[in-house]
PDB file of N, CA and C in Angstrom:
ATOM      1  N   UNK A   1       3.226   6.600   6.998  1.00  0.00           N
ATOM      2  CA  UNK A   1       3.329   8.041   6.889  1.00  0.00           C
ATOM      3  C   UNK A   1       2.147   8.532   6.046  1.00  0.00           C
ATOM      4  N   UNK A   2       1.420   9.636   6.175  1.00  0.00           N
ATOM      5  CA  UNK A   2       0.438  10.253   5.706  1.00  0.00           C
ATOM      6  C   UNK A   2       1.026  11.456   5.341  1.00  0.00           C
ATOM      7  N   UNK A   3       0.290  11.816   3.799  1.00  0.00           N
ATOM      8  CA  UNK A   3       0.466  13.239   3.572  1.00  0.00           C
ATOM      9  C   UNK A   3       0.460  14.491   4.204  1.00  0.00           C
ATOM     10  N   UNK A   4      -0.461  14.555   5.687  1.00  0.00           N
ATOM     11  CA  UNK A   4      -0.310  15.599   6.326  1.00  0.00           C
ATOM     12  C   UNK A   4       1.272  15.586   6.875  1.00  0.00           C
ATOM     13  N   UNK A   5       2.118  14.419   7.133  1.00  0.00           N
ATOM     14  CA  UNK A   5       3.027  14.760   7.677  1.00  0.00           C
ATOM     15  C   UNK A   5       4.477  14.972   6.987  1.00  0.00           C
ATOM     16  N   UNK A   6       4.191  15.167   5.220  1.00  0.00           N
ATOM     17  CA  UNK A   6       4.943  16.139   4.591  1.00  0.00           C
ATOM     18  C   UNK A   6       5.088  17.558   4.955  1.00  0.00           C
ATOM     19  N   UNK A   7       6.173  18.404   4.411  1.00  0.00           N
ATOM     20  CA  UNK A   7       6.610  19.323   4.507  1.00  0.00           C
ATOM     21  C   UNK A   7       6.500  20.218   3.655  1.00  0.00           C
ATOM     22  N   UNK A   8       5.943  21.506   2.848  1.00  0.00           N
ATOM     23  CA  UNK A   8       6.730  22.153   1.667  1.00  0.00           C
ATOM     24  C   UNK A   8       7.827  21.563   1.396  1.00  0.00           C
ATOM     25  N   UNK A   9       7.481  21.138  -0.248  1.00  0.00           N
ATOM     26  CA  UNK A   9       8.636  20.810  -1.253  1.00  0.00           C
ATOM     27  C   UNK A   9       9.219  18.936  -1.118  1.00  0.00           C
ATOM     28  N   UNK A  10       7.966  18.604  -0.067  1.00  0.00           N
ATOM     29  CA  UNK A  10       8.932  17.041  -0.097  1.00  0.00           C
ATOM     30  C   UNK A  10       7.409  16.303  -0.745  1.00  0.00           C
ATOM     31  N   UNK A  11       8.061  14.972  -1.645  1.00  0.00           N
ATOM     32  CA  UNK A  11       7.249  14.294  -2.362  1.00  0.00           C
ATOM     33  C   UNK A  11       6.992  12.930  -1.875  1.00  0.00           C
ATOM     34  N   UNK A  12       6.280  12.077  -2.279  1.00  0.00           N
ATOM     35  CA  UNK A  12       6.034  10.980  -1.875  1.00  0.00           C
ATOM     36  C   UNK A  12       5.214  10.152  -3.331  1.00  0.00           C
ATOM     37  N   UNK A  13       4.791   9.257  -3.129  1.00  0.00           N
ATOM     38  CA  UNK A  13       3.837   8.100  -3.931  1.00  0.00           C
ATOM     39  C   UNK A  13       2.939   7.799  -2.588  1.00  0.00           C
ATOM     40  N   UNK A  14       1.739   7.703  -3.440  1.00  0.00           N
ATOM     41  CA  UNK A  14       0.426   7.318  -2.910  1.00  0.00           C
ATOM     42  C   UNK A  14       0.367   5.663  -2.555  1.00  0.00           C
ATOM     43  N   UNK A  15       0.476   5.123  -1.465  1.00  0.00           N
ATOM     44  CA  UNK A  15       0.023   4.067  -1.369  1.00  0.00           C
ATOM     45  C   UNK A  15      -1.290   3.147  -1.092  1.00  0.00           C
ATOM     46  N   UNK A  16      -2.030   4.240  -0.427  1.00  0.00           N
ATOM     47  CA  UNK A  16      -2.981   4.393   0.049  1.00  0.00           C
ATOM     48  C   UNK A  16      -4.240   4.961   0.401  1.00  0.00           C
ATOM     49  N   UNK A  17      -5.002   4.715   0.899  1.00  0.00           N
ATOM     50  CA  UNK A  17      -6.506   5.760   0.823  1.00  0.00           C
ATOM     51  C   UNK A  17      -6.863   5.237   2.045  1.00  0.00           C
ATOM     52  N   UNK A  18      -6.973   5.907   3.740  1.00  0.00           N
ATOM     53  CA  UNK A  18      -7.305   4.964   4.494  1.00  0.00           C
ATOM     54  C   UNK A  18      -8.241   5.141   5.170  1.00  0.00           C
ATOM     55  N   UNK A  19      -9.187   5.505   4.398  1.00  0.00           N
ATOM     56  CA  UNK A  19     -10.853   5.637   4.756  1.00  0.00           C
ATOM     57  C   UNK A  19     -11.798   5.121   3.782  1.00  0.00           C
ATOM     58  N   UNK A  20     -13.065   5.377   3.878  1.00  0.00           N
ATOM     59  CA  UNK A  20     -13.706   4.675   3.084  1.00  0.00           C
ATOM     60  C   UNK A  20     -15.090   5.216   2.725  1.00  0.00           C
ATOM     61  N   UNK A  21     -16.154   5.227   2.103  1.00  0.00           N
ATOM     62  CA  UNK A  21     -16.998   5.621   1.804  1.00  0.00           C
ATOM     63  C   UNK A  21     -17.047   6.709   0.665  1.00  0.00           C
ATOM     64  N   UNK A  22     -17.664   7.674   1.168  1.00  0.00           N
ATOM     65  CA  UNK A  22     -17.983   9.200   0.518  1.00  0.00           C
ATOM     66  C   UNK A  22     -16.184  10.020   0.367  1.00  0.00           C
ATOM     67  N   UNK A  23     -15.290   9.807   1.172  1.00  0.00           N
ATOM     68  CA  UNK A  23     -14.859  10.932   1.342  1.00  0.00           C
ATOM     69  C   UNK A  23     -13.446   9.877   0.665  1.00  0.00           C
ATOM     70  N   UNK A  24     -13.336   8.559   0.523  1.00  0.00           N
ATOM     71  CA  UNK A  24     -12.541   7.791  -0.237  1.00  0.00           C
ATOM     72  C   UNK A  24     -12.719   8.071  -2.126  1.00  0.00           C
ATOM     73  N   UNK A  25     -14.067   8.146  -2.008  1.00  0.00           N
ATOM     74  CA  UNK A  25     -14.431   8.272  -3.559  1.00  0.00           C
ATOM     75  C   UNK A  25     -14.311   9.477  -3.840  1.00  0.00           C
ATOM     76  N   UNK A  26     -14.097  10.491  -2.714  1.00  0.00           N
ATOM     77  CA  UNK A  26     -14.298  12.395  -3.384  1.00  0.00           C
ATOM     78  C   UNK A  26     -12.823  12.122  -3.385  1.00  0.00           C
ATOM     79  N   UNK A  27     -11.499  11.619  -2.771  1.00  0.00           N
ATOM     80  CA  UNK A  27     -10.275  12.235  -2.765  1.00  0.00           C
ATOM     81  C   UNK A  27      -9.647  10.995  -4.414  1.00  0.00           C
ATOM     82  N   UNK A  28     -10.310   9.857  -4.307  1.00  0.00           N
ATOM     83  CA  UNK A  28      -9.716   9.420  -5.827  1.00  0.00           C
ATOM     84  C   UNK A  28     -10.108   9.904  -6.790  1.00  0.00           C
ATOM     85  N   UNK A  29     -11.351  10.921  -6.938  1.00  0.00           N
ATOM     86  CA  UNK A  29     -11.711  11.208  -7.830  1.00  0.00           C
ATOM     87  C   UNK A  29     -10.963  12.808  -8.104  1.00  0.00           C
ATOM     88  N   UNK A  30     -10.266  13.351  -7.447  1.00  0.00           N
ATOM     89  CA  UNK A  30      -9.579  14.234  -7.272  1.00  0.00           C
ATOM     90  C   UNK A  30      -8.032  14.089  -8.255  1.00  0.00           C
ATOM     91  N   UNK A  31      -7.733  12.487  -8.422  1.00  0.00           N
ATOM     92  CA  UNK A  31      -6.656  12.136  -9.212  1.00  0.00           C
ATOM     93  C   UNK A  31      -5.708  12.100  -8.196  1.00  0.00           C
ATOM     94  N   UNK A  32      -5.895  11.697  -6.525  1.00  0.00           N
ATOM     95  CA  UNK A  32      -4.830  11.170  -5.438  1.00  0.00           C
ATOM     96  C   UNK A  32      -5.807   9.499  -5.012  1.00  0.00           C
ATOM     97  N   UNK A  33      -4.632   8.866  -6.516  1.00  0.00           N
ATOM     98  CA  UNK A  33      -4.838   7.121  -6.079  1.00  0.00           C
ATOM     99  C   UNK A  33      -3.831   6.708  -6.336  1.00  0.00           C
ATOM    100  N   UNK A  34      -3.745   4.978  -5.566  1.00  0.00           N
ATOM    101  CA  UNK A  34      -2.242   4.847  -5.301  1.00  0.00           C
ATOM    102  C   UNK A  34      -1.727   4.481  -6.451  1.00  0.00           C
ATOM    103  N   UNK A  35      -0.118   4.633  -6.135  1.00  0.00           N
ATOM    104  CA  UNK A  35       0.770   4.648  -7.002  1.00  0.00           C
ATOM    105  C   UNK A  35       0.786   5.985  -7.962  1.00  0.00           C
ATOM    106  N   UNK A  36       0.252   6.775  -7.444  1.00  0.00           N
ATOM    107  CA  UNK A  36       0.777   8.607  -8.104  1.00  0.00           C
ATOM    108  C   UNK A  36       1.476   9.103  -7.307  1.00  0.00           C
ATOM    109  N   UNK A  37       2.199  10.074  -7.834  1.00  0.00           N
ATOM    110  CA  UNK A  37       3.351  10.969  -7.161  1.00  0.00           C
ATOM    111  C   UNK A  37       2.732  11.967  -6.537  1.00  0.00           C
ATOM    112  N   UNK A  38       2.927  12.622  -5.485  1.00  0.00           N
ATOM    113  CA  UNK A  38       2.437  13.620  -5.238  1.00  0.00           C
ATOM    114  C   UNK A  38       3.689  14.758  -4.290  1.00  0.00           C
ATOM    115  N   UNK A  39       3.546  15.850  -4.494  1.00  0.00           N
ATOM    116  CA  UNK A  39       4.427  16.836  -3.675  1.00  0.00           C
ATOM    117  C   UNK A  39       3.366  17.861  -3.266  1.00  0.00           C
ATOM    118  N   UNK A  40       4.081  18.515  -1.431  1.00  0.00           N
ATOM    119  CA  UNK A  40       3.410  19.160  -0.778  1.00  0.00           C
ATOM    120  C   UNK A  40       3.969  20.513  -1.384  1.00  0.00           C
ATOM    121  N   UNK A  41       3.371  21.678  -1.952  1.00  0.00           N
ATOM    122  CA  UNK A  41       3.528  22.755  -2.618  1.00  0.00           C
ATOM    123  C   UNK A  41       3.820  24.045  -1.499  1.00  0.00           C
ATOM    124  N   UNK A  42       2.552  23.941  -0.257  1.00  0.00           N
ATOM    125  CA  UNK A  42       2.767  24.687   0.764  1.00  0.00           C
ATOM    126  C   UNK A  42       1.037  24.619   1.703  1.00  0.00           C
ATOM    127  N   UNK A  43       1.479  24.692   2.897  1.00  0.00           N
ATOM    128  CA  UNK A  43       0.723  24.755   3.742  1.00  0.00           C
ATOM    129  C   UNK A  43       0.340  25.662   4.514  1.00  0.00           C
ATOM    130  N   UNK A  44      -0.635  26.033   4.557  1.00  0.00           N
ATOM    131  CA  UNK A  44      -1.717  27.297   5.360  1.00  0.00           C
ATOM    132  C   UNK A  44      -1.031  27.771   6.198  1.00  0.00           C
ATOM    133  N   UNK A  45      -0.810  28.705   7.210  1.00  0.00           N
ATOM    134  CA  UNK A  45      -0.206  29.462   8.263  1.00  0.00           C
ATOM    135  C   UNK A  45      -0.953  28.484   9.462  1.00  0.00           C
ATOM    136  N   UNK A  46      -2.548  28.423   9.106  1.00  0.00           N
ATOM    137  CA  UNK A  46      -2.639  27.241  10.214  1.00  0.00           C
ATOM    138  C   UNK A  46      -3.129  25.878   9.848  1.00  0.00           C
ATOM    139  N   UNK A  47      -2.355  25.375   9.056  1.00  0.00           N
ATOM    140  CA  UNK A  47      -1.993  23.905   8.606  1.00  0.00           C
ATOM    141  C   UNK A  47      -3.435  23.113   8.227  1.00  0.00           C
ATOM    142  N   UNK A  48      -4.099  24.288   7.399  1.00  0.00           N
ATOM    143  CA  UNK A  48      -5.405  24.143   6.798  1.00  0.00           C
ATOM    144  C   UNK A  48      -6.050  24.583   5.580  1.00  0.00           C
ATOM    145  N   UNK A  49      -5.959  24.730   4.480  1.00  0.00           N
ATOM    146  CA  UNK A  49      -5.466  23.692   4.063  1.00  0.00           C
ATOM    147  C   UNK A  49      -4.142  22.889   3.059  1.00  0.00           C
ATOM    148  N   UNK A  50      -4.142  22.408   2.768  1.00  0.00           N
ATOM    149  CA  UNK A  50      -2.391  21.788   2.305  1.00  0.00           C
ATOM    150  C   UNK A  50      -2.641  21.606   0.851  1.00  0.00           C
ATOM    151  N   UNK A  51      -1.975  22.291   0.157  1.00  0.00           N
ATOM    152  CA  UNK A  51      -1.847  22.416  -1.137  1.00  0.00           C
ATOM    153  C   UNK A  51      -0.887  21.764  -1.566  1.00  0.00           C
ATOM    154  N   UNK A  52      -1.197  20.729  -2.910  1.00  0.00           N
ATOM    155  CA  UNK A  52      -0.431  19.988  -3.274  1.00  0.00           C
ATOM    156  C   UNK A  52      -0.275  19.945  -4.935  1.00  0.00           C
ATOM    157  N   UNK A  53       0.796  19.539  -5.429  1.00  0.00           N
ATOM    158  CA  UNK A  53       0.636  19.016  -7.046  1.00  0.00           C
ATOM    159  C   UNK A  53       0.705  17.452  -6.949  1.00  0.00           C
ATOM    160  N   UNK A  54      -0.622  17.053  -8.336  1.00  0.00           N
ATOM    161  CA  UNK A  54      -0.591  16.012  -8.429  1.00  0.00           C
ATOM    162  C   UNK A  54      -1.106  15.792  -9.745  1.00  0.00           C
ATOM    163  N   UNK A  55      -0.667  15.161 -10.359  1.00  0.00           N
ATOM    164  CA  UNK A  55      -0.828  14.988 -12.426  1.00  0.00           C
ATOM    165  C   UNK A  55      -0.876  16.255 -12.620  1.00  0.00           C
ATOM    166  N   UNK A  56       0.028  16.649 -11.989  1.00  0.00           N
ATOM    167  CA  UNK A  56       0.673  18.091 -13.069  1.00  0.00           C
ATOM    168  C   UNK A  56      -0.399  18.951 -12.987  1.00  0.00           C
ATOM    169  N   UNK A  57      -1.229  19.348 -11.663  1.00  0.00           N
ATOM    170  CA  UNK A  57      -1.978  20.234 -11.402  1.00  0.00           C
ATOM    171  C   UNK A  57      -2.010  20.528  -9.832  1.00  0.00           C
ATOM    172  N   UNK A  58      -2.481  21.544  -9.388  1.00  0.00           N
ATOM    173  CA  UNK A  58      -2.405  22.233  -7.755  1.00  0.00           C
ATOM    174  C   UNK A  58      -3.861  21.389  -7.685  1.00  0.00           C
ATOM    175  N   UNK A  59      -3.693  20.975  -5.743  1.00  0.00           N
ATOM    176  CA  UNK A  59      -4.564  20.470  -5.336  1.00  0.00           C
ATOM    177  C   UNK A  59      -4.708  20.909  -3.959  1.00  0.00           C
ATOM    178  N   UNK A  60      -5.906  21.669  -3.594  1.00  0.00           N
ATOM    179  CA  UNK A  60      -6.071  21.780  -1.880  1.00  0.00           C
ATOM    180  C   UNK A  60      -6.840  21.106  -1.699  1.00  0.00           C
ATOM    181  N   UNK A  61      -5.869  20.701  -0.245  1.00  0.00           N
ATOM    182  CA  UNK A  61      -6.731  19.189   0.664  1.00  0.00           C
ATOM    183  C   UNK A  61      -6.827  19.731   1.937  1.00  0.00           C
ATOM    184  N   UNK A  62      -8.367  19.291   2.865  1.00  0.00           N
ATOM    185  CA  UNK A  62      -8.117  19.773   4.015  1.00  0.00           C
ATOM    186  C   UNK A  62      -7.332  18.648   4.937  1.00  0.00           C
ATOM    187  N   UNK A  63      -6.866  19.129   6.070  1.00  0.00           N
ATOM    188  CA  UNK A  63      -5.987  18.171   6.489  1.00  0.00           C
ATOM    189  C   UNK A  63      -6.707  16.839   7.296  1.00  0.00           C
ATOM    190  N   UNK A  64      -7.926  16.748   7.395  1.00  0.00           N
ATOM    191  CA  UNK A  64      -8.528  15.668   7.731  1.00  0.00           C
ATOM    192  C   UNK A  64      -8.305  14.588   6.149  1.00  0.00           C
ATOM    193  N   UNK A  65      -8.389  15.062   5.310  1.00  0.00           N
ATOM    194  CA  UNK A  65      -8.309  14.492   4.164  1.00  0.00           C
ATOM    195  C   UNK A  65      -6.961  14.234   4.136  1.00  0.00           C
ATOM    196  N   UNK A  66      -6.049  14.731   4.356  1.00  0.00           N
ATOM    197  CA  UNK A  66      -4.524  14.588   3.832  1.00  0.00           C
ATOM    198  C   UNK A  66      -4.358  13.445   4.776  1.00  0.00           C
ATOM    199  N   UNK A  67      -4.848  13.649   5.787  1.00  0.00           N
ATOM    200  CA  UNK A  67      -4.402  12.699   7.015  1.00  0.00           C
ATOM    201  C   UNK A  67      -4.526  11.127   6.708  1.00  0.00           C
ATOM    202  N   UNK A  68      -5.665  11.239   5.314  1.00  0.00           N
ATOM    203  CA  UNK A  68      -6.590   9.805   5.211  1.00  0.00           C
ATOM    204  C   UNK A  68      -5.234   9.145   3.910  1.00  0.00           C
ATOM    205  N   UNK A  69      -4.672  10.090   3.420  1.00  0.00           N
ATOM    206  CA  UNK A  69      -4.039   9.575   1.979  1.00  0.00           C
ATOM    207  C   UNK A  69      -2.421   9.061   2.499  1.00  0.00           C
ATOM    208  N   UNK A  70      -2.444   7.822   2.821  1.00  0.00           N
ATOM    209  CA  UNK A  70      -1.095   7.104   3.023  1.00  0.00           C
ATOM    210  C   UNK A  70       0.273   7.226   1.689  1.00  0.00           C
ATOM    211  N   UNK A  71       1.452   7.699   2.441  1.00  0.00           N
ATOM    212  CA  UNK A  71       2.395   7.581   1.120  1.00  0.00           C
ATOM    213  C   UNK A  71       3.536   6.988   1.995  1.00  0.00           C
ATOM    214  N   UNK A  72       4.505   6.809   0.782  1.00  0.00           N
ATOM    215  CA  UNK A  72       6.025   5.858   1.009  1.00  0.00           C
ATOM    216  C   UNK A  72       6.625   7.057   0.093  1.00  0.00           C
ATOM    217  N   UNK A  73       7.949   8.103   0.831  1.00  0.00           N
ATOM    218  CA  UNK A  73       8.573   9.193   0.647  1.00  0.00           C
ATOM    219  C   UNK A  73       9.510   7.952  -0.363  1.00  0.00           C
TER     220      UNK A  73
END
């Protein structure tokens, strides 16, 4: 399961990162690496982009990115 396919208000843990390069190092450096909690806060009217809390701060991700961050609900 990937973060894009949360809902408003449902949480998960990070297990994963499932890309690699440039866009692996911009989303850990963001503070989404595994084993953090994360909850979907609310999502765009057109599911672009997905706002999330994570260490106790708001985070927008576009959904190519959300798509890359693996979790276990």
């Amino acid at each position: 399961m990937t973060l894009r396919d949360l809902k408003p208000g449902q949480q998960g843990k990070v297990t994963g990162i499932s890309t690699t390069g440039a866009m692996k190092r911009r989303i850990m450096d963001m503070g989404v690496t595994p084993g953090v909690e994360i909850r979907v806060v609310k999502v765009a009217p057109l599911g672009d982009p997905v706002e999330v809390n994570v260490r106790g701060y708001e985070l927008s991700l576009r959904k190519d990115e959300a798509a890359q961050v693996e979790i276990r609900m």
